[in-house]
C-alpha atoms as a PDB file:
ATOM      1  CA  UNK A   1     104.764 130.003-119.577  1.00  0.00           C
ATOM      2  CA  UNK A   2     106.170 130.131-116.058  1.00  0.00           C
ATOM      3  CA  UNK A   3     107.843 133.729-115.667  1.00  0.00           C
ATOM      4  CA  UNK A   4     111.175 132.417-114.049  1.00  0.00           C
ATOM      5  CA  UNK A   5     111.376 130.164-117.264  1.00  0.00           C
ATOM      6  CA  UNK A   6     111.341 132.987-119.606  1.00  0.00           C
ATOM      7  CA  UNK A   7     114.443 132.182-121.344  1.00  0.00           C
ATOM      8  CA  UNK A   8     115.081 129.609-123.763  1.00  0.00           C
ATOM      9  CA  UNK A   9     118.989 127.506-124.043  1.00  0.00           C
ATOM     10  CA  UNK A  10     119.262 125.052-126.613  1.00  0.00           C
ATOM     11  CA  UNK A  11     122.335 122.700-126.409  1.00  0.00           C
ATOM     12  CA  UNK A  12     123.435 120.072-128.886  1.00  0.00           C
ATOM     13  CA  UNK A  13     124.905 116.789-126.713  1.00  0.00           C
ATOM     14  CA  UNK A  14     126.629 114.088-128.574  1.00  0.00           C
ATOM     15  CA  UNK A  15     124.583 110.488-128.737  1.00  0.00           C
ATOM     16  CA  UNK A  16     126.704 109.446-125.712  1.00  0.00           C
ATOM     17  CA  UNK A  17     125.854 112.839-123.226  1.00  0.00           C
ATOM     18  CA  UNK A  18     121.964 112.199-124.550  1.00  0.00           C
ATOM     19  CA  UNK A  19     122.387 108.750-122.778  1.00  0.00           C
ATOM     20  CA  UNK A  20     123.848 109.891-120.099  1.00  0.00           C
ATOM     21  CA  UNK A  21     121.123 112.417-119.250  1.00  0.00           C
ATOM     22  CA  UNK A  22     118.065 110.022-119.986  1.00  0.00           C
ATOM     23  CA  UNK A  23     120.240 107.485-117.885  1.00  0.00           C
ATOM     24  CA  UNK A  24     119.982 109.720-114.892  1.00  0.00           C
ATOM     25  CA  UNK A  25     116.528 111.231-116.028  1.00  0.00           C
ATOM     26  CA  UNK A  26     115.361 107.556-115.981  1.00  0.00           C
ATOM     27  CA  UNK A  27     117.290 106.476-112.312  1.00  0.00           C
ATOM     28  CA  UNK A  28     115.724 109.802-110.587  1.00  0.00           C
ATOM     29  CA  UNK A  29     112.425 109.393-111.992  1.00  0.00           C
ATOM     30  CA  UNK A  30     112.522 112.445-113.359  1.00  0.00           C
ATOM     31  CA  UNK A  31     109.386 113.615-115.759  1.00  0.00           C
ATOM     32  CA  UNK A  32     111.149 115.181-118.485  1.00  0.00           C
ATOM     33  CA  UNK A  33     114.597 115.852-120.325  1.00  0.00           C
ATOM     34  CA  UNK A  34     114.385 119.387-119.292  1.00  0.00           C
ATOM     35  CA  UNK A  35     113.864 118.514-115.621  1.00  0.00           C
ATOM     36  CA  UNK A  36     116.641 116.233-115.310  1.00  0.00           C
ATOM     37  CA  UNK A  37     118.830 118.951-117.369  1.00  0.00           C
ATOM     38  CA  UNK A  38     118.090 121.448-114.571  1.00  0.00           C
ATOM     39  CA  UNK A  39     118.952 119.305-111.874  1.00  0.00           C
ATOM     40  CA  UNK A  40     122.325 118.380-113.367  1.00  0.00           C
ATOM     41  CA  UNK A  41     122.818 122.298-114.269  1.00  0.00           C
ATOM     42  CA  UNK A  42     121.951 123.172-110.151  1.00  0.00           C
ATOM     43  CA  UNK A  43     124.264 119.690-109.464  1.00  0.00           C
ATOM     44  CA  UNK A  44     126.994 120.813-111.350  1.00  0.00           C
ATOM     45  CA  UNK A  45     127.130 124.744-109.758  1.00  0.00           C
ATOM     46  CA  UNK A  46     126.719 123.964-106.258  1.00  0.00           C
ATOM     47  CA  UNK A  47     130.058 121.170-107.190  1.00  0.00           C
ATOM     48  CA  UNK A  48     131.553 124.419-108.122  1.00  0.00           C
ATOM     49  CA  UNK A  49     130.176 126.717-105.082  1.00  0.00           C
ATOM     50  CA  UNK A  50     127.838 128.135-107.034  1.00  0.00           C
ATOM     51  CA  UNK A  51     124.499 128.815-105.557  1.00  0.00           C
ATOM     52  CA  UNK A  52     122.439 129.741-108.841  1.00  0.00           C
ATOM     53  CA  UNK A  53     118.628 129.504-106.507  1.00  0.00           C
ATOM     54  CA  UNK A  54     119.320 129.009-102.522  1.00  0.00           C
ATOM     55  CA  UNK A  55     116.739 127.352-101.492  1.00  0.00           C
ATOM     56  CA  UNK A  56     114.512 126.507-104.888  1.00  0.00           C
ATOM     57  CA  UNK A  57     114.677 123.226-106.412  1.00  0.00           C
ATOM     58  CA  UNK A  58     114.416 122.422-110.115  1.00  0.00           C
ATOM     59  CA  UNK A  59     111.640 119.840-108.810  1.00  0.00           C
ATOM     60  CA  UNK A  60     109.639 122.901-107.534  1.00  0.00           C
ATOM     61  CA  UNK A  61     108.960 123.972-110.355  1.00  0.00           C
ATOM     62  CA  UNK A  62     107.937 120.551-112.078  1.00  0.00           C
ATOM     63  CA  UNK A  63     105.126 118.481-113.285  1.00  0.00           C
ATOM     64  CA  UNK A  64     105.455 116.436-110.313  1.00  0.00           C
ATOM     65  CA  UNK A  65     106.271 116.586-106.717  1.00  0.00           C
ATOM     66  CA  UNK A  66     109.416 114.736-105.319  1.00  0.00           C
ATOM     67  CA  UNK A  67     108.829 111.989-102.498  1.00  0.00           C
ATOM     68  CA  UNK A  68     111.161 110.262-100.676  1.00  0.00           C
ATOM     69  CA  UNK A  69     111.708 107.719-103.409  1.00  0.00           C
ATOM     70  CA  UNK A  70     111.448 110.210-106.321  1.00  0.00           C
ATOM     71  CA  UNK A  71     109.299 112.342-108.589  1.00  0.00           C
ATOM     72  CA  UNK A  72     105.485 111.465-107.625  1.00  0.00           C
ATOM     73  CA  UNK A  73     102.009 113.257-108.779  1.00  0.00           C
ATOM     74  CA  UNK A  74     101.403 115.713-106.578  1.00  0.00           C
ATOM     75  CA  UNK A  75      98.975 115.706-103.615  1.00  0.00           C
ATOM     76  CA  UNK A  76      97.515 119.174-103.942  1.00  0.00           C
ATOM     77  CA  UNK A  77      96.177 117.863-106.875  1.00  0.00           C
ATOM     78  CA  UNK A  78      92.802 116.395-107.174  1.00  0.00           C
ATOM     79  CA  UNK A  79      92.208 114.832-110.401  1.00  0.00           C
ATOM     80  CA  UNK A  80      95.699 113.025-111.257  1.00  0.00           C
ATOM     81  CA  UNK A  81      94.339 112.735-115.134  1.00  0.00           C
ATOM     82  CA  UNK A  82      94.307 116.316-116.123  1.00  0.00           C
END
């Protein structure tokens, strides 16, 4: 497990927030709930003036790299299948 992931937050969302997450999970191309949750999270401090990482993305730390049109495999890797 990555070390600056060592804590775990479980949130219940109603079926309507759920939708509303995979709906923007889905539009960013975004590999997983989590991802897209984290990216919301560091969306909805730095709204507030909150800078929770400067300079670190949620994307960094993904399964996948972010291109110009979105989440892509990354380059540095060089089998894409595992």
């Amino acid at each position: 497990m990555n070390d600056l992931r060592a804590e775990r937050l479980q949130v219940m969302l109603s079926p309507e927030e759920l939708a509303a997450v995979d709906d923007f999970r889905f539009k960013h191309r975004m590999p997983t709930r989590a991802a897209a949750v984290r990216e919301l999270l560091k969306l909805g401090l730095a709204a507030a003036g909150i800078d929770a990482a400067a300079g670190v993305k949620s994307s960094d730390f993904g399964v996948f790299g972010r291109g110009p049109t979105g989440h892509t495999q990354g380059e540095d890797d060089p089998d894409p299948n595992g």
